[in-house]
C-alpha atoms as a PDB file:
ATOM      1  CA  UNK A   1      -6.177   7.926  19.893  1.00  0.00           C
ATOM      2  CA  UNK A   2      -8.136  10.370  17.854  1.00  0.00           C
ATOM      3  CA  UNK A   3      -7.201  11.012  14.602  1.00  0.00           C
ATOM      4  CA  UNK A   4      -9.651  13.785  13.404  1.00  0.00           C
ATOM      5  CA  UNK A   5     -13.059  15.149  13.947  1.00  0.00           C
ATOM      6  CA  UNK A   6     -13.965  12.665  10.906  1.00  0.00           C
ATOM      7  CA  UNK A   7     -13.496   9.966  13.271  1.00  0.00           C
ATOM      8  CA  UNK A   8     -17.576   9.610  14.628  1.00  0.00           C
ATOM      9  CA  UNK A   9     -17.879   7.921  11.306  1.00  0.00           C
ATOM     10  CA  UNK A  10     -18.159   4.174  11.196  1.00  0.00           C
ATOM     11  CA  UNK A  11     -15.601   1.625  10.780  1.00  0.00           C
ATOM     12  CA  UNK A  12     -11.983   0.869  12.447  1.00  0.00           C
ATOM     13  CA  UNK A  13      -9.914   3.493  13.820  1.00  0.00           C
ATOM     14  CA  UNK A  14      -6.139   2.593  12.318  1.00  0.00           C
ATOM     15  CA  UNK A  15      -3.476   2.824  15.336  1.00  0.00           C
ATOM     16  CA  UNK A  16       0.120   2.694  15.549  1.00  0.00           C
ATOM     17  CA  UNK A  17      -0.612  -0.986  15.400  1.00  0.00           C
ATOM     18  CA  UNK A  18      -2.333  -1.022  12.351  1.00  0.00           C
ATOM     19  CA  UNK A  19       0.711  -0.538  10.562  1.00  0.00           C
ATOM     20  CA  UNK A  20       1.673  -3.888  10.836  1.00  0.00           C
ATOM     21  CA  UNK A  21      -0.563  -4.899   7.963  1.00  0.00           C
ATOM     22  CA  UNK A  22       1.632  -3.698   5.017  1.00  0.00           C
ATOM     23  CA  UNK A  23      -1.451  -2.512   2.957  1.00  0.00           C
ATOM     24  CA  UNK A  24      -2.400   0.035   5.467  1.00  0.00           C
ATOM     25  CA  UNK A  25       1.249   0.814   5.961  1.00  0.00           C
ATOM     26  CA  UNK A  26       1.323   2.048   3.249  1.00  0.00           C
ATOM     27  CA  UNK A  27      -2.075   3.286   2.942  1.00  0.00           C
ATOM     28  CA  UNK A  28      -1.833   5.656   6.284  1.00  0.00           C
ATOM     29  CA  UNK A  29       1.799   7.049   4.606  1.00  0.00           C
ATOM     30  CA  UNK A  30       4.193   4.786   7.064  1.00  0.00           C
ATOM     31  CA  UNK A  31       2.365   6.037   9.892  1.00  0.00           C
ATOM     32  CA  UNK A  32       2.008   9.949   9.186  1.00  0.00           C
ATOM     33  CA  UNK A  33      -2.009   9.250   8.223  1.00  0.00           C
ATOM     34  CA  UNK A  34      -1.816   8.774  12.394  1.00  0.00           C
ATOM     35  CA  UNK A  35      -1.199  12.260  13.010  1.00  0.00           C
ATOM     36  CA  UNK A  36      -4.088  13.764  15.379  1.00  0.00           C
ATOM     37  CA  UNK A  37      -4.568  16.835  13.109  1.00  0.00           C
ATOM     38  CA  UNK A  38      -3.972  17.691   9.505  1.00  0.00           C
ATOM     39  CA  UNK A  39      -2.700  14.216   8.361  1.00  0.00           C
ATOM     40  CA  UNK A  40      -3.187  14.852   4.831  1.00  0.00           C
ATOM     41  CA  UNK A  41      -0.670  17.513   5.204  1.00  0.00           C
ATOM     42  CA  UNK A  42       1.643  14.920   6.763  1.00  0.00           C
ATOM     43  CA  UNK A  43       1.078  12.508   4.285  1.00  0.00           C
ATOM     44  CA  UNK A  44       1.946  15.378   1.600  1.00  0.00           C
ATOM     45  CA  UNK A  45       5.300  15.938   3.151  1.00  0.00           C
ATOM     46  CA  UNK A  46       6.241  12.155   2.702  1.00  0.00           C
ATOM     47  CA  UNK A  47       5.608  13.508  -1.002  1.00  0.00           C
ATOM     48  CA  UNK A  48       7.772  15.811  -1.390  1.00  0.00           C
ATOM     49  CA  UNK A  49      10.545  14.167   0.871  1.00  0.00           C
ATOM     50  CA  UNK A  50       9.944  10.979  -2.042  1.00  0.00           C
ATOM     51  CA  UNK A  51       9.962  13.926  -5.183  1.00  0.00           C
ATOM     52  CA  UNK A  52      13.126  15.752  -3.443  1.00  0.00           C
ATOM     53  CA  UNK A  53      14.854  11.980  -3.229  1.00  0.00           C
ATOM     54  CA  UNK A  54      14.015  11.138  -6.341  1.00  0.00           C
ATOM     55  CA  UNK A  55      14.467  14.627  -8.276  1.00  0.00           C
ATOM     56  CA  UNK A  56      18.393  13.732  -9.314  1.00  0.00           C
ATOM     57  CA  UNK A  57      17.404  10.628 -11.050  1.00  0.00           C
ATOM     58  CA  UNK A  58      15.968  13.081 -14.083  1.00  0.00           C
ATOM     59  CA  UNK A  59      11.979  13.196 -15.319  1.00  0.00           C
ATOM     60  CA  UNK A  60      11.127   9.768 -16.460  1.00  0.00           C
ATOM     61  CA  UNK A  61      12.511   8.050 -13.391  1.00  0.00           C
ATOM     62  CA  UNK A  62      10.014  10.736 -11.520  1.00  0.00           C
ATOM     63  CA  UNK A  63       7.186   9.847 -13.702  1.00  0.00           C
ATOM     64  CA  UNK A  64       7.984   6.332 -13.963  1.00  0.00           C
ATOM     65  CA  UNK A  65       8.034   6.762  -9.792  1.00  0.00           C
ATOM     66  CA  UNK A  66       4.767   8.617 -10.113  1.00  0.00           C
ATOM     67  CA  UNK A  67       2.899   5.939 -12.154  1.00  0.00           C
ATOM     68  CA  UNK A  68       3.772   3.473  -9.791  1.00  0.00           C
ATOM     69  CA  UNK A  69       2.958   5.292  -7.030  1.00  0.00           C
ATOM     70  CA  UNK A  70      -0.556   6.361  -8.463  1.00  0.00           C
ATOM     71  CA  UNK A  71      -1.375   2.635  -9.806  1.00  0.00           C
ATOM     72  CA  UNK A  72      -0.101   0.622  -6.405  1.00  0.00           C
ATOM     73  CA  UNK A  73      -2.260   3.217  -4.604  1.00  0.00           C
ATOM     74  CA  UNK A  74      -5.615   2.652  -6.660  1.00  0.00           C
ATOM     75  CA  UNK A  75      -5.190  -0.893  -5.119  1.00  0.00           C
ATOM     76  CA  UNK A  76      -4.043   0.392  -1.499  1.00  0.00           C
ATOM     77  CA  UNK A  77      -6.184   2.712  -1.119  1.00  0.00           C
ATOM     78  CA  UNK A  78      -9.365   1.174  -1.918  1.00  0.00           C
ATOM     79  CA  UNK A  79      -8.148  -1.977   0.011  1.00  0.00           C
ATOM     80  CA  UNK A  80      -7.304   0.051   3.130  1.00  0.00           C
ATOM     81  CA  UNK A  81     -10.998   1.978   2.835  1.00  0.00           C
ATOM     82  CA  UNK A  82     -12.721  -1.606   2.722  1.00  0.00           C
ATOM     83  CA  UNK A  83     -10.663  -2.694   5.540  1.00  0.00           C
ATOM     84  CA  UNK A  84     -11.410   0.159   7.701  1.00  0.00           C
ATOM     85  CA  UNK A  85     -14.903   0.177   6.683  1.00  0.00           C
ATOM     86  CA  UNK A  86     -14.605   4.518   5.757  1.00  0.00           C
ATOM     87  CA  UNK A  87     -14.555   5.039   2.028  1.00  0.00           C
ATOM     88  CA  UNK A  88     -11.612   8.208   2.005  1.00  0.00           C
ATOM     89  CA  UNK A  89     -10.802   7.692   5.592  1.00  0.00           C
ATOM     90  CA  UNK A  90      -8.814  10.849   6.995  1.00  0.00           C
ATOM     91  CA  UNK A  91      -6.266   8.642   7.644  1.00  0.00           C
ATOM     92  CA  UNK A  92      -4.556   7.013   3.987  1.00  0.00           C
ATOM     93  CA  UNK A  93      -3.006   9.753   3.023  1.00  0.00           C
ATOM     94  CA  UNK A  94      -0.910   7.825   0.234  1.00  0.00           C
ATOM     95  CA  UNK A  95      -2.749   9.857  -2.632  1.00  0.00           C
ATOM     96  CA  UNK A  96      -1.788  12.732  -0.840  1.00  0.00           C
ATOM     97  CA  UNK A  97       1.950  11.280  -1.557  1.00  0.00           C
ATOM     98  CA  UNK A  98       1.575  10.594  -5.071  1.00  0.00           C
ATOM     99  CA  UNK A  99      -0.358  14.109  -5.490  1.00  0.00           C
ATOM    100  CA  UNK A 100       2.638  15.844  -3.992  1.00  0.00           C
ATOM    101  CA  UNK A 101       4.962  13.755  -6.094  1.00  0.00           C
ATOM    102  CA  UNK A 102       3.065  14.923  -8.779  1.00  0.00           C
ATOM    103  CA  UNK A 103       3.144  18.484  -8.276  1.00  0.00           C
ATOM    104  CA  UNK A 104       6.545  18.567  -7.600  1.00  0.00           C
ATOM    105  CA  UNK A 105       7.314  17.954 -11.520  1.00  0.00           C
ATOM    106  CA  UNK A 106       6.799  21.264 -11.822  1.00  0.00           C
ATOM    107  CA  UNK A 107       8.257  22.613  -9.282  1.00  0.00           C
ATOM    108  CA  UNK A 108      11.007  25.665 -10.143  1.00  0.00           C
ATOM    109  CA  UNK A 109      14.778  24.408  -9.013  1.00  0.00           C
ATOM    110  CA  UNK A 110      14.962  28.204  -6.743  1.00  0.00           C
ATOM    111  CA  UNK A 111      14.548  27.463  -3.767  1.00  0.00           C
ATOM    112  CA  UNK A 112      10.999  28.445  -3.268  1.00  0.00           C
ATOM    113  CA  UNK A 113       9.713  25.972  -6.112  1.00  0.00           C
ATOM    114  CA  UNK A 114       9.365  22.946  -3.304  1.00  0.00           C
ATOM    115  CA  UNK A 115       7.170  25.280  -0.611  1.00  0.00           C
ATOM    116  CA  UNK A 116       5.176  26.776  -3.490  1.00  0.00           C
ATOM    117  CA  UNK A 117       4.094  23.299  -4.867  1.00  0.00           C
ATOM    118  CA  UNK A 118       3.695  22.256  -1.103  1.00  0.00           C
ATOM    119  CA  UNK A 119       0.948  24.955  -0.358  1.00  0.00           C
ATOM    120  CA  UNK A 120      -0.644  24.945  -3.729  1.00  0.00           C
ATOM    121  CA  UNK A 121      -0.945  21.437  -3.658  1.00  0.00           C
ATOM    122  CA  UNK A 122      -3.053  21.438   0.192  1.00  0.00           C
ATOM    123  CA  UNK A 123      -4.719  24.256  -1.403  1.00  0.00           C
ATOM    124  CA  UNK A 124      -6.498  22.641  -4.505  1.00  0.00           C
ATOM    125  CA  UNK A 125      -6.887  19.583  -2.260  1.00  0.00           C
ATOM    126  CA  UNK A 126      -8.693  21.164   0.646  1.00  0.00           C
ATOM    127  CA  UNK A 127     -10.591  23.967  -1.581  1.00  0.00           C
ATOM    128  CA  UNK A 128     -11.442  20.734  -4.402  1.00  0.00           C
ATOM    129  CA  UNK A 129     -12.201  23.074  -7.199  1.00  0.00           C
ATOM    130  CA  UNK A 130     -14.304  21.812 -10.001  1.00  0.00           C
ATOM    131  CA  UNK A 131     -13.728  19.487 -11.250  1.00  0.00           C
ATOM    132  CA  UNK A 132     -11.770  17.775  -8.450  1.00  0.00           C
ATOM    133  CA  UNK A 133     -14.990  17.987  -6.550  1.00  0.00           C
ATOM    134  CA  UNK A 134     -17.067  16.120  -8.797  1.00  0.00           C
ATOM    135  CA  UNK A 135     -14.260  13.522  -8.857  1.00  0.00           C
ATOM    136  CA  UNK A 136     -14.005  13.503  -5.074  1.00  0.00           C
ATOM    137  CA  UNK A 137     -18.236  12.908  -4.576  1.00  0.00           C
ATOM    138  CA  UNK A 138     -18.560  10.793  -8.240  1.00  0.00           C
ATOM    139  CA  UNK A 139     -16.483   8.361  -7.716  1.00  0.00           C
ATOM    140  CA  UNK A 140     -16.008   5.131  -5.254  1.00  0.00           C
ATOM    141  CA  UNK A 141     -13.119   2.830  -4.684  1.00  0.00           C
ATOM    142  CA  UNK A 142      -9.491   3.638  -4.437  1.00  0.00           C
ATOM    143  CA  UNK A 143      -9.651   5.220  -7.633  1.00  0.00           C
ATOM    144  CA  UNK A 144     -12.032   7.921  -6.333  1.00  0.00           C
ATOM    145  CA  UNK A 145      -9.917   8.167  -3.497  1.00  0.00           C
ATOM    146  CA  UNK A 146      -6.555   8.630  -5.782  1.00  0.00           C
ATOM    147  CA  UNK A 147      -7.831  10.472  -8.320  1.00  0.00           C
ATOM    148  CA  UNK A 148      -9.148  14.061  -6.752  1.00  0.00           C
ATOM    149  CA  UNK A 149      -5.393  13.854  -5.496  1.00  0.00           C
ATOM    150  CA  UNK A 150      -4.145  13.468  -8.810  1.00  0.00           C
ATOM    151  CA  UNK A 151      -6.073  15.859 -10.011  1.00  0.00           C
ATOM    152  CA  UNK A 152      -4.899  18.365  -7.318  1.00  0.00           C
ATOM    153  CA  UNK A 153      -1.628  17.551  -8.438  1.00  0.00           C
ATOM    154  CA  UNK A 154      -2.110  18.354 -11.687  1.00  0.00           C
ATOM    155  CA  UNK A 155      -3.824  21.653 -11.162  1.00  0.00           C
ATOM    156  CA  UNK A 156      -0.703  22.630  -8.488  1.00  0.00           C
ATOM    157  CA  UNK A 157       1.912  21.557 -11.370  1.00  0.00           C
ATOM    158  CA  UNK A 158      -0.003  23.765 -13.855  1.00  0.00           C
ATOM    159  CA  UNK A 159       0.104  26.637 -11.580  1.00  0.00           C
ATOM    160  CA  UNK A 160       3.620  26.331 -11.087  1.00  0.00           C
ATOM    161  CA  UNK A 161       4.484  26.017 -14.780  1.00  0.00           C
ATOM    162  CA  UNK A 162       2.606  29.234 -15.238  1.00  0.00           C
ATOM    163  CA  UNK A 163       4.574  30.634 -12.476  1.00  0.00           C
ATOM    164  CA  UNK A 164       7.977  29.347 -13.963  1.00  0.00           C
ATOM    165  CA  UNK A 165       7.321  31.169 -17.239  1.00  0.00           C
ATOM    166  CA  UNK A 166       6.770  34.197 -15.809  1.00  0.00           C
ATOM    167  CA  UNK A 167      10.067  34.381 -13.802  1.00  0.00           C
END
């Protein structure tokens, strides 16, 4: 099963059995990091899907969600890289989740504000503007692999804060 062009690097390539090891269960977004094209994408729609679930409990149960998700994934992450042997494989796409989550703070209640955050989100983390490119090439472990997604997060949220003033 090929998962993406990426896939000529070293290491293990994570299958549908993979997911039996709860670390990269989570890591490969309960099995959308599988997808044979654009799994970061699919990852980022188990994002929103968490941040539309979780957008009636109020902001600090979002955050407090976020934090959680962000801090359990610095572990994940990294340990899901090490066990696959690719540092960032295309596969763990669970800071694409927590990016999404986090972009979705700011997301305007109309009913465009959840597609809006969903495409500017993929767009600052495909493009990786400075300084979320730095972050992305300066920086090993899971916390280089969460944080260029947090980042991306942030910049989408601040986008759409700018665009809820303005309405």
């Amino acid at each position: 099963m090929t998962i993406s062009p990426e896939r000529e690097t070293p290491g293990v390539r994570p299958t549908l059995k993979s997911l039996a090891d709860p670390v990269h269960f989570f890591a490969l977004g309960f099995g959308t990091g599988l997808a044979p094209f654009a799994p970061g994408t699919f990852g980022s729609l188990v994002g929103l899907a968490f941040a539309l679930v979780l957008a009636p409990l109020g902001l600090w149960w979002n955050v407090l969600a976020i934090v959680a998700a962000v801090a359990a994934g610095v572990w994940i992450c990294g340990e899901s890289a090490r066990r696959l042997g690719v540092h960032d494989h295309p596969a763990i796409v669970w800071d694409e989740v927590a990016g999404m989550m986090i972009a979705m703070l700011a997301a305007p209640p109309a009913w465009w504000g959840a597609p809006l955050a969903f495409v500017l989100f993929r767009v600052f983390d495909i493009a990786k503007p400075w300084p979320i490119r730095e972050v992305d090439h300066g920086m090993a472990g899971g916390a280089g692999i969460m944080l260029d997604d947090v980042l991306a997060g942030i910049f989408a949220a601040l986008v759409l804060l700018v665009v809820g003033f303005a309405t």
